[in-house]
PDB file of N, CA and C in Angstrom:
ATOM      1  N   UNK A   1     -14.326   2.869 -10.014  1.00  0.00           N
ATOM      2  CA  UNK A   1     -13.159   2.544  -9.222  1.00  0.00           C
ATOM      3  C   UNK A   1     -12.743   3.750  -8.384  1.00  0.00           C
ATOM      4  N   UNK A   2     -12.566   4.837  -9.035  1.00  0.00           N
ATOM      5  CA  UNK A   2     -12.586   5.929  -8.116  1.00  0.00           C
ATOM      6  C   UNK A   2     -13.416   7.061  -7.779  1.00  0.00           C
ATOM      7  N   UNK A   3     -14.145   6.533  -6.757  1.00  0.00           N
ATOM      8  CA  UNK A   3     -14.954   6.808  -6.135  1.00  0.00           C
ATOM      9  C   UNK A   3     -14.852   7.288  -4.946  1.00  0.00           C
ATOM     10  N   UNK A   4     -15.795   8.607  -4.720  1.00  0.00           N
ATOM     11  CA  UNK A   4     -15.672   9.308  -3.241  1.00  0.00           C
ATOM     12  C   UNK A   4     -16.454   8.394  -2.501  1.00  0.00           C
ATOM     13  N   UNK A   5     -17.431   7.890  -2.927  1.00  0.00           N
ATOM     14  CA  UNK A   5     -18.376   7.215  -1.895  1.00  0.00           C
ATOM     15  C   UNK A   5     -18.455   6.365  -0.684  1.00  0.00           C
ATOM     16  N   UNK A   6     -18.284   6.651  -0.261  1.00  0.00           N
ATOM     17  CA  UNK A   6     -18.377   5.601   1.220  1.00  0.00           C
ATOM     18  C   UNK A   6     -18.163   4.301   1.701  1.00  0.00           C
ATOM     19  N   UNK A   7     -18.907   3.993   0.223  1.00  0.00           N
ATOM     20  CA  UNK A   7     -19.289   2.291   0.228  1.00  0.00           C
ATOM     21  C   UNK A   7     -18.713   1.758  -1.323  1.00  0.00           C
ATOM     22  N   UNK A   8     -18.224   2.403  -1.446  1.00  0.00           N
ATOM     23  CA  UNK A   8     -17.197   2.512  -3.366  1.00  0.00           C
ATOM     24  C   UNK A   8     -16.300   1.070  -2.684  1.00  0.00           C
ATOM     25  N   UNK A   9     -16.038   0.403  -3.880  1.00  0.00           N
ATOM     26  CA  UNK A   9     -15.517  -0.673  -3.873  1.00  0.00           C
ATOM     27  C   UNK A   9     -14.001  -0.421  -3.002  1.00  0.00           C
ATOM     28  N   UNK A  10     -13.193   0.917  -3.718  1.00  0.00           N
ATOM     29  CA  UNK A  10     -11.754   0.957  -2.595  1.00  0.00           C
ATOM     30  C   UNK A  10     -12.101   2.208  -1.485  1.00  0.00           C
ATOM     31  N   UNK A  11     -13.270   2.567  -0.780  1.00  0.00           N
ATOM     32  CA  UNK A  11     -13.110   3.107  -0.201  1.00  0.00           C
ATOM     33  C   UNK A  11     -11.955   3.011   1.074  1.00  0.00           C
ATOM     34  N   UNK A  12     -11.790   4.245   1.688  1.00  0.00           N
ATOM     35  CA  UNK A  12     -11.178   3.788   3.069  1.00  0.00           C
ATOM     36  C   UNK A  12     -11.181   4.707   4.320  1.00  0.00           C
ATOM     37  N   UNK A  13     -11.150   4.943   5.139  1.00  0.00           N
ATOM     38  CA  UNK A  13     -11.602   5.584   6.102  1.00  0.00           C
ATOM     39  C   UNK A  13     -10.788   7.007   5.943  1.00  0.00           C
ATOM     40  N   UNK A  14     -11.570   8.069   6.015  1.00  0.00           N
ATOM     41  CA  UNK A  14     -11.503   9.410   5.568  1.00  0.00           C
ATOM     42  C   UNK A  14     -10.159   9.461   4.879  1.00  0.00           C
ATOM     43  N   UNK A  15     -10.040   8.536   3.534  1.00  0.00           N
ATOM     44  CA  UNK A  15      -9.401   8.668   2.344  1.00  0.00           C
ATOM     45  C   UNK A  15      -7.573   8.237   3.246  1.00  0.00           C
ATOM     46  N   UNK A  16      -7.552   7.362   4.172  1.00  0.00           N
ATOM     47  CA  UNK A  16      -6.542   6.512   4.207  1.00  0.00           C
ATOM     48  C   UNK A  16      -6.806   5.209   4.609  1.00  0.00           C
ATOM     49  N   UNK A  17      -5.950   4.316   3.445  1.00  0.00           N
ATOM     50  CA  UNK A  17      -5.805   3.069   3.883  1.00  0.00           C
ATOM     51  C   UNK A  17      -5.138   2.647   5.342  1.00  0.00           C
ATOM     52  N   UNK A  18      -5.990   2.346   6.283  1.00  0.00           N
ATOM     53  CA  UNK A  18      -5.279   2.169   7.182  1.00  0.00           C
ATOM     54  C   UNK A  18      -4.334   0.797   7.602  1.00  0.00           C
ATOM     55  N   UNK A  19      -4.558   0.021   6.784  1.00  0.00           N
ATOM     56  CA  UNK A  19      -4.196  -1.499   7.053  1.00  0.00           C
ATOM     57  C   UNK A  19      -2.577  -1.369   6.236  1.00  0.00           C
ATOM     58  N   UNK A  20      -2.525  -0.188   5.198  1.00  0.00           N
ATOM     59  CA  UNK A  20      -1.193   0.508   4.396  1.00  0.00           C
ATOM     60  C   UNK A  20      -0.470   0.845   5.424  1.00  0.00           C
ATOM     61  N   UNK A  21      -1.258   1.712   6.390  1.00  0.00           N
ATOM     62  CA  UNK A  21      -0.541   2.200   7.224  1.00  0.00           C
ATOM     63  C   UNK A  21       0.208   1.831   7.940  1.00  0.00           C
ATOM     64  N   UNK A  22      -0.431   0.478   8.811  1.00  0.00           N
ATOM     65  CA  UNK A  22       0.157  -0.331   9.653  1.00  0.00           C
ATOM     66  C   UNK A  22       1.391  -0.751   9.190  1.00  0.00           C
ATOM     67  N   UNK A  23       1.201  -1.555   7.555  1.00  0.00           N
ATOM     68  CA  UNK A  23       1.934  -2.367   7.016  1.00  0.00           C
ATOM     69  C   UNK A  23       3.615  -1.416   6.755  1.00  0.00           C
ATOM     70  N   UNK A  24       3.047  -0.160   6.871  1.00  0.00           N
ATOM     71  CA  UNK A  24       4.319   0.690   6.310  1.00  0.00           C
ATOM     72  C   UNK A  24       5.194   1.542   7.362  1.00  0.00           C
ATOM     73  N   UNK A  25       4.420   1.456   8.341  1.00  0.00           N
ATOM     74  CA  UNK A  25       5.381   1.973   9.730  1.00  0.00           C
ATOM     75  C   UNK A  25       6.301   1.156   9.935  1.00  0.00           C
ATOM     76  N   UNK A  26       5.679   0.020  10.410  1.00  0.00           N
ATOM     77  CA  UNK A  26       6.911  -0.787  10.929  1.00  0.00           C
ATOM     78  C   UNK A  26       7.901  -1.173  10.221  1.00  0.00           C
ATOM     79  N   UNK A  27       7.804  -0.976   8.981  1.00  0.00           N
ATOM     80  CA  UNK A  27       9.206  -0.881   7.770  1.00  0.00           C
ATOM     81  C   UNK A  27       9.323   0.185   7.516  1.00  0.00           C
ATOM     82  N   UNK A  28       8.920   1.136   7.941  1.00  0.00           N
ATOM     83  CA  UNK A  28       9.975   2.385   7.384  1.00  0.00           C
ATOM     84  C   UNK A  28      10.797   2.158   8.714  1.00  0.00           C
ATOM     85  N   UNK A  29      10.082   1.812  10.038  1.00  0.00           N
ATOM     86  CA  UNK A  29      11.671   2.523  10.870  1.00  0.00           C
ATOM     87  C   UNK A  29      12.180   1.159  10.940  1.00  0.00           C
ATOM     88  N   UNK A  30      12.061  -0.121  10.410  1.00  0.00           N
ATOM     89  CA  UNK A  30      13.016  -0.903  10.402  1.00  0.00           C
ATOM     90  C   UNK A  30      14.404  -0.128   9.187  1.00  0.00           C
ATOM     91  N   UNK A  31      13.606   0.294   8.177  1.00  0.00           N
ATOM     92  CA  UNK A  31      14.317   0.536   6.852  1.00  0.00           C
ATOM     93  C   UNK A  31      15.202   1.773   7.663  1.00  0.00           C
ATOM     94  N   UNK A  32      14.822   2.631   8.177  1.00  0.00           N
ATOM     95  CA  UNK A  32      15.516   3.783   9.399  1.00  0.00           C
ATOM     96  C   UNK A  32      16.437   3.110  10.157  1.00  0.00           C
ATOM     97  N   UNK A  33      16.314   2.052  10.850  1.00  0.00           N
ATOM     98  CA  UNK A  33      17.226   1.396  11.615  1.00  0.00           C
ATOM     99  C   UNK A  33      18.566   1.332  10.842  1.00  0.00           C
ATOM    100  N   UNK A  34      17.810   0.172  10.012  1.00  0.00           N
ATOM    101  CA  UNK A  34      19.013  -0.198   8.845  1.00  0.00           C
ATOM    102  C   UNK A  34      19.936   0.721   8.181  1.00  0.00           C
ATOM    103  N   UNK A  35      19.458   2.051   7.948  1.00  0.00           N
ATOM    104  CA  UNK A  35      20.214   3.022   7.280  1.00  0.00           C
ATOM    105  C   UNK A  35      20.887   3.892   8.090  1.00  0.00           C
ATOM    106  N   UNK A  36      20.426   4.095   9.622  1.00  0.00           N
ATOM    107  CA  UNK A  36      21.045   5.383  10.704  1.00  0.00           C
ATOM    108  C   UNK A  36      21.989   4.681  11.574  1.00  0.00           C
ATOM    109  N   UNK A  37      21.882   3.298  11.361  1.00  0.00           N
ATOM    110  CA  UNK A  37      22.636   2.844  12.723  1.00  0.00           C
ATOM    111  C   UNK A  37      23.710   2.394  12.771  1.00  0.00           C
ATOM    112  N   UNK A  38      25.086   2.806  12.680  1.00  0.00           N
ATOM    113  CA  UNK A  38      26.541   2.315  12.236  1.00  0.00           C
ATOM    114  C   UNK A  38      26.406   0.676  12.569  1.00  0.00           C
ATOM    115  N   UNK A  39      25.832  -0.228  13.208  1.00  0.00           N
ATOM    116  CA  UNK A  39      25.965  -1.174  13.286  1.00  0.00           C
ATOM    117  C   UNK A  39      25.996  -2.243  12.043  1.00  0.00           C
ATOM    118  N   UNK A  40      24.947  -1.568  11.462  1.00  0.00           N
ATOM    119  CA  UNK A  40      24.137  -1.737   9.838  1.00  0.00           C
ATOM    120  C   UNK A  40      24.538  -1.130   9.261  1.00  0.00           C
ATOM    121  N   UNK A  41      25.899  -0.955   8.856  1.00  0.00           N
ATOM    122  CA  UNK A  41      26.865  -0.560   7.841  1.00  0.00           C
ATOM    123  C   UNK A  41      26.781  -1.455   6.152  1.00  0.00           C
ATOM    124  N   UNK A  42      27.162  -2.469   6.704  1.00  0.00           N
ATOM    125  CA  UNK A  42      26.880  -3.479   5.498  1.00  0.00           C
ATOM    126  C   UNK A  42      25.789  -3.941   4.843  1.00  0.00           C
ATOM    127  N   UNK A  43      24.778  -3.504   5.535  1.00  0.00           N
ATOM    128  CA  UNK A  43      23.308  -3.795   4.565  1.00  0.00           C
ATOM    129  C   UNK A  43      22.295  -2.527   4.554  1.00  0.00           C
ATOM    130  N   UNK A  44      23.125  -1.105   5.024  1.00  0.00           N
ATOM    131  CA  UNK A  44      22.334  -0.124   4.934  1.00  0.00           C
ATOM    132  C   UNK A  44      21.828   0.564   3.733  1.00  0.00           C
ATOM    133  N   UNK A  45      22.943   0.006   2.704  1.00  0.00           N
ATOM    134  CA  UNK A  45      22.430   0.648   1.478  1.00  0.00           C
ATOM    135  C   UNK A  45      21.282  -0.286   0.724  1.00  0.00           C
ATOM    136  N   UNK A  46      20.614  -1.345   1.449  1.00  0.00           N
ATOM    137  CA  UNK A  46      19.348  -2.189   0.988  1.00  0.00           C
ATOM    138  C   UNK A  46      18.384  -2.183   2.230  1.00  0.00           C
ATOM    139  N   UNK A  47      18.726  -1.210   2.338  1.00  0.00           N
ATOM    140  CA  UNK A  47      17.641  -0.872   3.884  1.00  0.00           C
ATOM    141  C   UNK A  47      15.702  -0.588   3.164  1.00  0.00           C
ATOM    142  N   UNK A  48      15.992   0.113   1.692  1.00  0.00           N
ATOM    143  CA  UNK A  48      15.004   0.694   1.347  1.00  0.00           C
ATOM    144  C   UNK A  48      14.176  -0.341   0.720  1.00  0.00           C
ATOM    145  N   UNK A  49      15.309  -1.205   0.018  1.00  0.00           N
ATOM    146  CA  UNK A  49      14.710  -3.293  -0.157  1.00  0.00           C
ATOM    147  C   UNK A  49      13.916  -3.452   0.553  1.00  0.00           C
ATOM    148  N   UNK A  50      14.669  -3.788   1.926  1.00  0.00           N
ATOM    149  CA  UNK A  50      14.254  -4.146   2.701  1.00  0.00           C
ATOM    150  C   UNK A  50      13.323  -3.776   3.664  1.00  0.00           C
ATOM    151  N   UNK A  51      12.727  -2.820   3.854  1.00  0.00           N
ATOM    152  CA  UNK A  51      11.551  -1.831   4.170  1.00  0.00           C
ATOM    153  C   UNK A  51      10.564  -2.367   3.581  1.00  0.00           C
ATOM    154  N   UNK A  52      10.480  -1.916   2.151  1.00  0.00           N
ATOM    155  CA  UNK A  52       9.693  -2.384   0.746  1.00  0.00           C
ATOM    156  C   UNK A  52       8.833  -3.979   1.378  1.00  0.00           C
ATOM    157  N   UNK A  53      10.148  -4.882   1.105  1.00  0.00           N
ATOM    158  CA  UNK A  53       9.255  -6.295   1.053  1.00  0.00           C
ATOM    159  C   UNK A  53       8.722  -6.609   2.576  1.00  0.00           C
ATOM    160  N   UNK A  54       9.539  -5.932   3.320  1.00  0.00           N
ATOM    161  CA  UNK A  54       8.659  -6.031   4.890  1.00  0.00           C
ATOM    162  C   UNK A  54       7.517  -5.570   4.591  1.00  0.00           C
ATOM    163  N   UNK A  55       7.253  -4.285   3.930  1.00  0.00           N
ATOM    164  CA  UNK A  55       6.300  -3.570   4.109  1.00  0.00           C
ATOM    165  C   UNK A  55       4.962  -4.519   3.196  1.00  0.00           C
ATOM    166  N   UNK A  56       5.441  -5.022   2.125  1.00  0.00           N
ATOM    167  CA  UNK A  56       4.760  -5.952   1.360  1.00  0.00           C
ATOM    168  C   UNK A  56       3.781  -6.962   1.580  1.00  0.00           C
ATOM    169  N   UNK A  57       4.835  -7.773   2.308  1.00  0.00           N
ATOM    170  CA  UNK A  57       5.122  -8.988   3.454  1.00  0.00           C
ATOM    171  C   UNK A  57       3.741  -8.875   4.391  1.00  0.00           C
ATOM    172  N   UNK A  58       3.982  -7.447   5.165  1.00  0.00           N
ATOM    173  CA  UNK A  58       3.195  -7.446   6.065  1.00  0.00           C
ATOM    174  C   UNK A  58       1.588  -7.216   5.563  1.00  0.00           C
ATOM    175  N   UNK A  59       1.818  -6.328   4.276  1.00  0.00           N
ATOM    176  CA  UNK A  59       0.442  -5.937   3.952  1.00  0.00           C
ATOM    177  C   UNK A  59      -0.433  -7.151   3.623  1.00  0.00           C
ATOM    178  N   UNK A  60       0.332  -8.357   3.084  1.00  0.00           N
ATOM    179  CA  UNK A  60      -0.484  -9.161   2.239  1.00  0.00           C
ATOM    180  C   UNK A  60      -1.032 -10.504   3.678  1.00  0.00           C
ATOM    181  N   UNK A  61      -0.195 -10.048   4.082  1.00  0.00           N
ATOM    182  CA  UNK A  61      -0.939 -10.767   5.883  1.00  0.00           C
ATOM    183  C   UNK A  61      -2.137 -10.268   6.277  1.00  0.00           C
ATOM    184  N   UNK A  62      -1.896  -9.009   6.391  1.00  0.00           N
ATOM    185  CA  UNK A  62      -3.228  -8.689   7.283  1.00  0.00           C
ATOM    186  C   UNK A  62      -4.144  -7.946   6.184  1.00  0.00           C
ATOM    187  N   UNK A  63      -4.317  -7.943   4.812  1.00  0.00           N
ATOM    188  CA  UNK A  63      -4.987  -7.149   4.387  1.00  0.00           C
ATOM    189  C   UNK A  63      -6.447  -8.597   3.994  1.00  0.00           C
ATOM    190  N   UNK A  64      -7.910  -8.426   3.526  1.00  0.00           N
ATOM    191  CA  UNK A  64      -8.810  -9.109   3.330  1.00  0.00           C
ATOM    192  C   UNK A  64      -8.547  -9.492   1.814  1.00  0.00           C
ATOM    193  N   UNK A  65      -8.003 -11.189   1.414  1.00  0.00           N
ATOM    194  CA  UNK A  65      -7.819 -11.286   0.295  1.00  0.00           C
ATOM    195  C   UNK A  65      -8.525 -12.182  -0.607  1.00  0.00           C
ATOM    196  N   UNK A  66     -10.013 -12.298   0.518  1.00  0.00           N
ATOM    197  CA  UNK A  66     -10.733 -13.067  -0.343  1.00  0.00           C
ATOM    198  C   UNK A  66     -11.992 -12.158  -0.591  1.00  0.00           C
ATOM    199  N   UNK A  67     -11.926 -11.197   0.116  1.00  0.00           N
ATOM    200  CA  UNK A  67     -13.126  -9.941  -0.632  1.00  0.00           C
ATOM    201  C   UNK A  67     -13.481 -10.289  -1.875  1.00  0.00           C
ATOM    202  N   UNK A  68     -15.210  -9.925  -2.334  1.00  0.00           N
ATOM    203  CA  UNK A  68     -15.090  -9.963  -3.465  1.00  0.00           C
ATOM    204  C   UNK A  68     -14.555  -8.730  -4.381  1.00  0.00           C
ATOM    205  N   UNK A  69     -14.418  -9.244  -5.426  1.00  0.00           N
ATOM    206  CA  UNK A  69     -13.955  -8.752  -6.422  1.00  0.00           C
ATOM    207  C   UNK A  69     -14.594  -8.465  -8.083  1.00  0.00           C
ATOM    208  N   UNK A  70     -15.010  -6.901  -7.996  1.00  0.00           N
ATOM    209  CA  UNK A  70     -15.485  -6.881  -8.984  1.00  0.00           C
ATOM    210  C   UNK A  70     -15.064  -5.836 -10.101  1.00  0.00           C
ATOM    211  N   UNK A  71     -15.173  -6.489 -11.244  1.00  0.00           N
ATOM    212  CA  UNK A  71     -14.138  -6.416 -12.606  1.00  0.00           C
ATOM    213  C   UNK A  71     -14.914  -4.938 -13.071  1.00  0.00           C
ATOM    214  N   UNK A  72     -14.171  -3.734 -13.064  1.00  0.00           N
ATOM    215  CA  UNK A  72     -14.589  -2.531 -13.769  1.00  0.00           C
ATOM    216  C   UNK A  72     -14.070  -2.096 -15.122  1.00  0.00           C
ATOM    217  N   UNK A  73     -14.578  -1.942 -16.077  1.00  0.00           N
ATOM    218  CA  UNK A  73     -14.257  -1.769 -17.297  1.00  0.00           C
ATOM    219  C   UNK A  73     -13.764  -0.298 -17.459  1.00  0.00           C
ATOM    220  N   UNK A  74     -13.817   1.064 -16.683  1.00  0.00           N
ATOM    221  CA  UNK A  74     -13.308   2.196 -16.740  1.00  0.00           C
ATOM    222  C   UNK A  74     -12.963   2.387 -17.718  1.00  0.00           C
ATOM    223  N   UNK A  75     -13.900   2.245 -18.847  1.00  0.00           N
ATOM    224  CA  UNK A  75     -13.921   3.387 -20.261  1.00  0.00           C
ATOM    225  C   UNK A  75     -14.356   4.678 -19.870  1.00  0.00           C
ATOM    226  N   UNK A  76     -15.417   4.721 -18.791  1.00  0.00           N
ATOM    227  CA  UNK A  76     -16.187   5.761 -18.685  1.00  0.00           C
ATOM    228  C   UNK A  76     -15.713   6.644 -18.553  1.00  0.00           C
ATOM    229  N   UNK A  77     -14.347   6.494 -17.225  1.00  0.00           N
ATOM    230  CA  UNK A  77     -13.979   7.757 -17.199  1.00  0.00           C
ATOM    231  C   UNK A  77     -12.410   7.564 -17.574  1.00  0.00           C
ATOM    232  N   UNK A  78     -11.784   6.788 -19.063  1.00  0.00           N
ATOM    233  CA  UNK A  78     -10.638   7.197 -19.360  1.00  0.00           C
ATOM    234  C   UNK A  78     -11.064   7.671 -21.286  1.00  0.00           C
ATOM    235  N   UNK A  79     -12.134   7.736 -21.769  1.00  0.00           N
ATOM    236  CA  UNK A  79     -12.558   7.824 -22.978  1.00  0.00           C
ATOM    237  C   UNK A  79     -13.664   8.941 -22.813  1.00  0.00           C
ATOM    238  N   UNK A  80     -13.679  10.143 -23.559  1.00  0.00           N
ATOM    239  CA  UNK A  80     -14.983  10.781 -23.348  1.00  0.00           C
ATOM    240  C   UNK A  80     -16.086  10.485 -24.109  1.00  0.00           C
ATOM    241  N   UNK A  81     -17.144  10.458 -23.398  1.00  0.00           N
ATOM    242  CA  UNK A  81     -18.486   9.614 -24.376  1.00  0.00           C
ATOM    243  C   UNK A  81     -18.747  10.262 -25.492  1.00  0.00           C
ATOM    244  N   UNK A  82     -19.091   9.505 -26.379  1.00  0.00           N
ATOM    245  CA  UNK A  82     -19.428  10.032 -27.754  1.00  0.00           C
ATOM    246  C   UNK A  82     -21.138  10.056 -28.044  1.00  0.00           C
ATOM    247  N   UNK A  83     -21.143  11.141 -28.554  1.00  0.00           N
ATOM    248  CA  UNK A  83     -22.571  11.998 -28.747  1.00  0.00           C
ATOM    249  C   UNK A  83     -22.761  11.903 -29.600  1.00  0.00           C
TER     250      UNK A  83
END
């Protein structure tokens, strides 16, 4: 699972998710809006909510969710092998 490799099941382009990325800009400066802008007085203190499930929202749109999927047992590297 964690893997430097290239082609490793979560790789991602020189070690950022970029599809995270997308998903998390445009809610942080909504979540920025919400919190800097006296207009948004009354819902600024759920600005960071609301960032969050935008940011969520958006990821689970555009991210690939029928990829396959394959099940890793990671004993290997949370148990040290026995000799």
């Amino acid at each position: 699972m964690y893997s430097d490799s290239p082609d490793g099941e979560y790789a991602y382009t020189r070690g950022v998710n970029r599809k995270a990325v997308i998903a998390g800009t445009p809610a942080a400066i909504v979540a920025l809006v919400l919190a800097l802008v006296p207009a948004f007085t009354y819902v600024s203190g759920f600005s960071w909510f609301v960032g969050a499930i935008l940011a969520a929202v958006t990821y689970l749109l555009i991210t690939d969710r029928h990829a396959p999927f394959h099940a890793v047992d990671g004993e290997d590297i949370a148990v040290a092998p026995r000799h």
